[in-house]
N, C-alpha and C. Protein backbone atom coordinates (compact mmCIF):
# COMPACT_ATOMS: atom_id res chain seq x y z
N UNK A 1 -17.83 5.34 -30.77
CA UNK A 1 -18.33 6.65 -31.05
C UNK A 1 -17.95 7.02 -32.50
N UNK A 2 -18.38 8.33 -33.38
CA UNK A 2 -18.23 7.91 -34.37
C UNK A 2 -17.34 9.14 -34.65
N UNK A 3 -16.37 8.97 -35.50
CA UNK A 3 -14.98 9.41 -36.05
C UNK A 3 -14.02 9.00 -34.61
N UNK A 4 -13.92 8.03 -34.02
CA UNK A 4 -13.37 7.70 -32.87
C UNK A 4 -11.97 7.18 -32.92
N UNK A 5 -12.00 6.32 -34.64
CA UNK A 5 -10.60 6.27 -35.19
C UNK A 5 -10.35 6.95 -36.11
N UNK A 6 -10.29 8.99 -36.01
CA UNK A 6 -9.97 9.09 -37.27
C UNK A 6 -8.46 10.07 -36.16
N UNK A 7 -8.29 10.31 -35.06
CA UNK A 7 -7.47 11.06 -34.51
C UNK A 7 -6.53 10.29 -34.11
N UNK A 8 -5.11 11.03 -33.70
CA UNK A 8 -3.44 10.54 -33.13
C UNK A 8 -3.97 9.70 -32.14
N UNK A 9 -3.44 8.59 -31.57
CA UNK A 9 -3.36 8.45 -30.42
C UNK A 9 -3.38 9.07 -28.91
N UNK A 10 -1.92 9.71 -29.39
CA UNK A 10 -1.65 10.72 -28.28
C UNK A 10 -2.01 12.17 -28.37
N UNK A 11 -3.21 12.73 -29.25
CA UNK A 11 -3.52 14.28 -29.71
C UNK A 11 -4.62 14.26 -28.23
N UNK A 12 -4.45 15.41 -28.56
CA UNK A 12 -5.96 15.92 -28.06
C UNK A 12 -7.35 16.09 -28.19
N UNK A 13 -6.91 16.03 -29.46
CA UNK A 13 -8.74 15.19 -30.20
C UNK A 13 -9.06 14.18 -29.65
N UNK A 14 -7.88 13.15 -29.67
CA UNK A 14 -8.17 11.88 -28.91
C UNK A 14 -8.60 12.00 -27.59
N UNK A 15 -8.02 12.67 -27.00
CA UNK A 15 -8.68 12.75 -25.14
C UNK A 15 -9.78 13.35 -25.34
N UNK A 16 -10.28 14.23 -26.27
CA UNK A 16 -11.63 14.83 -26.19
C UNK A 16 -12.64 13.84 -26.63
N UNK A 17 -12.09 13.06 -27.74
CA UNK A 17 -13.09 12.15 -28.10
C UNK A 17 -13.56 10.94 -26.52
N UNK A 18 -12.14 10.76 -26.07
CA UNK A 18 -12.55 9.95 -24.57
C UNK A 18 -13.25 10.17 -24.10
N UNK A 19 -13.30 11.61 -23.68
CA UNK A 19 -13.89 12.15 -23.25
C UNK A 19 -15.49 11.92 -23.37
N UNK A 20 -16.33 12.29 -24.52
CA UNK A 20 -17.22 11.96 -24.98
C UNK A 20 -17.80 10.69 -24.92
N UNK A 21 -16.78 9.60 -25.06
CA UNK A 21 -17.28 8.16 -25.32
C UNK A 21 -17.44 8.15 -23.56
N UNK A 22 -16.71 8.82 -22.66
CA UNK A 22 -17.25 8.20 -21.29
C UNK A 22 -18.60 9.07 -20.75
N UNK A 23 -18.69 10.04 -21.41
CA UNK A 23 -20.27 10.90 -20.89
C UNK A 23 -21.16 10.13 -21.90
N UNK A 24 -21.07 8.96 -22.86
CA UNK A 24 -21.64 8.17 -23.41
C UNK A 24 -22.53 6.99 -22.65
N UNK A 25 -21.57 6.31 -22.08
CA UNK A 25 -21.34 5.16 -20.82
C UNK A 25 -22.11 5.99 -19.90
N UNK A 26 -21.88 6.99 -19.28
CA UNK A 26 -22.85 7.47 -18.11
C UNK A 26 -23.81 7.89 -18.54
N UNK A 27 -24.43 8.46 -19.27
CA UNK A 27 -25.78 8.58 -19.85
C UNK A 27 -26.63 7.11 -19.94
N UNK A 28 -25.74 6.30 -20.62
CA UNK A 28 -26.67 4.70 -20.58
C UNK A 28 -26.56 4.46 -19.38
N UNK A 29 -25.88 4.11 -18.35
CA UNK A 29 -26.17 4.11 -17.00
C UNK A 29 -27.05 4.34 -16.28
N UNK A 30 -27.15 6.22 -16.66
CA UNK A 30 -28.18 6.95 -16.33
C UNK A 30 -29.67 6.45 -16.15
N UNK A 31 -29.54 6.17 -17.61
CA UNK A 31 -31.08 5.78 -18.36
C UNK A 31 -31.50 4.43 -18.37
N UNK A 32 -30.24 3.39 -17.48
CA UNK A 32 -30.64 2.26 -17.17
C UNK A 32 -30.93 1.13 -18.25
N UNK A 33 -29.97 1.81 -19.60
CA UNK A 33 -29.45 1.08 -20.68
C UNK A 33 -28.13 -0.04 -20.40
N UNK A 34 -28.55 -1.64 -20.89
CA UNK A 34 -27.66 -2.16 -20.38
C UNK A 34 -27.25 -2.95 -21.88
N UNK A 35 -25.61 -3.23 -22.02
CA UNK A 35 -25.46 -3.91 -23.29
C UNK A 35 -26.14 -4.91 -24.17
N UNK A 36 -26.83 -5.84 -22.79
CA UNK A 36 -27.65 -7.13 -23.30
C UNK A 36 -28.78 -6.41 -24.67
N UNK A 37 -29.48 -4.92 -24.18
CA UNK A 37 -30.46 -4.17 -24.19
C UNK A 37 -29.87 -3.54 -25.87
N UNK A 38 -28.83 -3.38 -26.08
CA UNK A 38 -28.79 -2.92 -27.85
C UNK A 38 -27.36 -4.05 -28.54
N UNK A 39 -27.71 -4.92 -27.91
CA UNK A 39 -25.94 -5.78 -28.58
C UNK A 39 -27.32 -6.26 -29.12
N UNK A 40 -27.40 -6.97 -30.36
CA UNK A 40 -27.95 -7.42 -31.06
C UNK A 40 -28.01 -8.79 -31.84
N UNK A 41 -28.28 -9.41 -32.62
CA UNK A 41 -28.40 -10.38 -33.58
C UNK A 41 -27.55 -9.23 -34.51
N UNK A 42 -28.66 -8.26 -34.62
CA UNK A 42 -29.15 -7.29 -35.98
C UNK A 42 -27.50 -6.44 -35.85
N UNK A 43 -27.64 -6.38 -34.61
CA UNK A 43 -26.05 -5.31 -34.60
C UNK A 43 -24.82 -5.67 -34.62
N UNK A 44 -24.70 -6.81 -34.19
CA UNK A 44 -23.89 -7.78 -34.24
C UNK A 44 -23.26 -7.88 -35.99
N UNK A 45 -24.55 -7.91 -36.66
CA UNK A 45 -24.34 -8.35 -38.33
C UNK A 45 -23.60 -6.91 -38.64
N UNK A 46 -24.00 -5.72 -38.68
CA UNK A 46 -23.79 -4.38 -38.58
C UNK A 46 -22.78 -3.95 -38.25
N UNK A 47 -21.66 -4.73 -36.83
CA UNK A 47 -20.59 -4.84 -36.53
C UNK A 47 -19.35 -5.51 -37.75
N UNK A 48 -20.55 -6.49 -38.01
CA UNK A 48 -19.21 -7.98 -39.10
C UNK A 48 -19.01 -6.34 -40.40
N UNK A 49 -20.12 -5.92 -40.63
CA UNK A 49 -20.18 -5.47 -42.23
C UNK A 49 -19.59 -3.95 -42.01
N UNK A 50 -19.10 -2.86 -40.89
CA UNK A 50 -18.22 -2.25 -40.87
C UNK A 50 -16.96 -2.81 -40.18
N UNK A 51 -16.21 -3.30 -40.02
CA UNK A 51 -15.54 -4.26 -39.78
C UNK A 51 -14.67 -4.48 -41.36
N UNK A 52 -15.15 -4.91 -41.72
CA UNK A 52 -15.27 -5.60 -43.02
C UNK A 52 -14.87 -4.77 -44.16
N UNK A 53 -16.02 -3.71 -44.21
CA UNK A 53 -15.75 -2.29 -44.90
C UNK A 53 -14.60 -1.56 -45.00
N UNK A 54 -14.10 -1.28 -43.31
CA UNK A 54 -12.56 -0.69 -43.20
C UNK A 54 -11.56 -1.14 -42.80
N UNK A 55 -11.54 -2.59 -43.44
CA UNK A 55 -10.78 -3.43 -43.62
C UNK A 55 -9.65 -3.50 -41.81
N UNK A 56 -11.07 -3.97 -41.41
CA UNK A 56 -10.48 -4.38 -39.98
C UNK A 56 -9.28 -5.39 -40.16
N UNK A 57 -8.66 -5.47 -38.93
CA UNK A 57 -8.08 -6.62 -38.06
C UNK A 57 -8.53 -7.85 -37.84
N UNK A 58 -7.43 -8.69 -37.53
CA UNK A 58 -8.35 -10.16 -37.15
C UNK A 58 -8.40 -10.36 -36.05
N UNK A 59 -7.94 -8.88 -34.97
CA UNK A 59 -8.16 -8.67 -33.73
C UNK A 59 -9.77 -8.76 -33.52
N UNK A 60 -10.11 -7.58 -34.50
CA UNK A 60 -11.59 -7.10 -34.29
C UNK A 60 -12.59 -8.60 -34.78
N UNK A 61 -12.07 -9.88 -35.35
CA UNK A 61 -12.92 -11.02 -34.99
C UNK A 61 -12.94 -11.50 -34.00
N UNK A 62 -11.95 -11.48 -33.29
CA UNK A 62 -11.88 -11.84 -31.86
C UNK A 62 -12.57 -11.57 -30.81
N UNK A 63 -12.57 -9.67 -31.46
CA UNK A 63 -13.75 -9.33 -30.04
C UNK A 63 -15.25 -9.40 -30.49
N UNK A 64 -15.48 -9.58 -31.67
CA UNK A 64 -16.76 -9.77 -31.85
C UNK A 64 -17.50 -10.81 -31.55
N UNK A 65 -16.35 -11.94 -32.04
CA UNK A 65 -16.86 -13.50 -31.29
C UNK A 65 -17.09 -13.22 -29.98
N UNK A 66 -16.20 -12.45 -28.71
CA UNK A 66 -16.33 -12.57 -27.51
C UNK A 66 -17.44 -11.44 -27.48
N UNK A 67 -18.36 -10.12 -28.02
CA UNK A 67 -19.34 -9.67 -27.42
C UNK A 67 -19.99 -10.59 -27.80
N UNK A 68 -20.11 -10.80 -28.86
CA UNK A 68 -21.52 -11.98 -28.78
C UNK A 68 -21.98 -13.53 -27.89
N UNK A 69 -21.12 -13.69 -27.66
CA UNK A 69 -20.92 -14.73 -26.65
C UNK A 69 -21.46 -14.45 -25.29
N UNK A 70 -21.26 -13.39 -25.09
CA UNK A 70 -21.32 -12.33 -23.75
C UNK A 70 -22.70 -11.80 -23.73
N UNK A 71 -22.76 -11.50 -25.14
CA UNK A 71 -24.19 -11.00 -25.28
C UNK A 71 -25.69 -12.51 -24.91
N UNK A 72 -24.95 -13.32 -25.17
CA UNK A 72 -25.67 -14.69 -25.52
C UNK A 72 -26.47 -14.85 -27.08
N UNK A 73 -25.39 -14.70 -28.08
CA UNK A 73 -25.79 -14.33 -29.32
C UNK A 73 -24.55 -15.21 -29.53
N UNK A 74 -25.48 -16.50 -30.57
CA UNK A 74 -24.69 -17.34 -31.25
C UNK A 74 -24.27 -16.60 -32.47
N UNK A 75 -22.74 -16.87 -31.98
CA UNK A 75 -22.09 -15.99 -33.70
C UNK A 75 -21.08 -17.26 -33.92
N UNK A 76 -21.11 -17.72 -34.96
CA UNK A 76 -19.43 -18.67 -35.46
C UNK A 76 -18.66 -17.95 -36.79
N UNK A 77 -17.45 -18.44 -36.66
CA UNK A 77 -16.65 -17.66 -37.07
C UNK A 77 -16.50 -17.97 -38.55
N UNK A 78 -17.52 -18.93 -39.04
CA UNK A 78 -17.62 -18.79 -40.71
C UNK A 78 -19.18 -17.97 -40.93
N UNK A 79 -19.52 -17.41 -39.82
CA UNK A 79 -20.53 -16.14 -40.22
C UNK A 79 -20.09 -15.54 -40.85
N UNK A 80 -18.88 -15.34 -39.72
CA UNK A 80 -18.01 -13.82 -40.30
C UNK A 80 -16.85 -13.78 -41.73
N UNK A 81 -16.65 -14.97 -42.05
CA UNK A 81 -16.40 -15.12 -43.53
C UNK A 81 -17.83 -15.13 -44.37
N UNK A 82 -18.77 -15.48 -43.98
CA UNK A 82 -19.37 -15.20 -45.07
C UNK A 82 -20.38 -13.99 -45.70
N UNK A 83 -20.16 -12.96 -44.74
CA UNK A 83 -20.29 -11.70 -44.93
C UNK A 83 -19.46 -11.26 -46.14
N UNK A 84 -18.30 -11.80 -46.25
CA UNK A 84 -17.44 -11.05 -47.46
C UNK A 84 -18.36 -10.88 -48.65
């Protein structure tokens, strides 16, 4: 969701933002939106290049390799070096 990391952990912004990201999830539910349905090639790339931008983790390669995998979207992990 978006400003999702800009609050405390433990604030209350943060539970409100939870908040939001789970009436997120039930709306796609709702509407019978399923991940396969917006994980992307295209979004996937979109993922590497904010990522990248705010100088992610080498956690956040980890999970990207694993949505895409999941997604059935060949990603290897000198993609994601060569985005730099």
């Amino acid at each position: 969701m978006p400003n999702s990391s800009a609050q405390d952990a433990i604030s209350g912004q943060k539970r409100d933002d939870c908040g939001r990201a789970g009436e997120a999830v039930v709306n796609l539910i709702r509407r019978g939106i399923t991940p396969r349905q917006i994980v992307t090639r295209a979004s996937m790339e979109n993922a590497i290049t904010v990522v990248i931008a705010l100088g992610g983790s080498t956690n956040a390669v980890l999970h990207l390799l694993a949505i895409a995998s999941s997604a059935g979207i060949k990603l290897k992990l000198d993609e994601l070096h060569a985005h730099r």
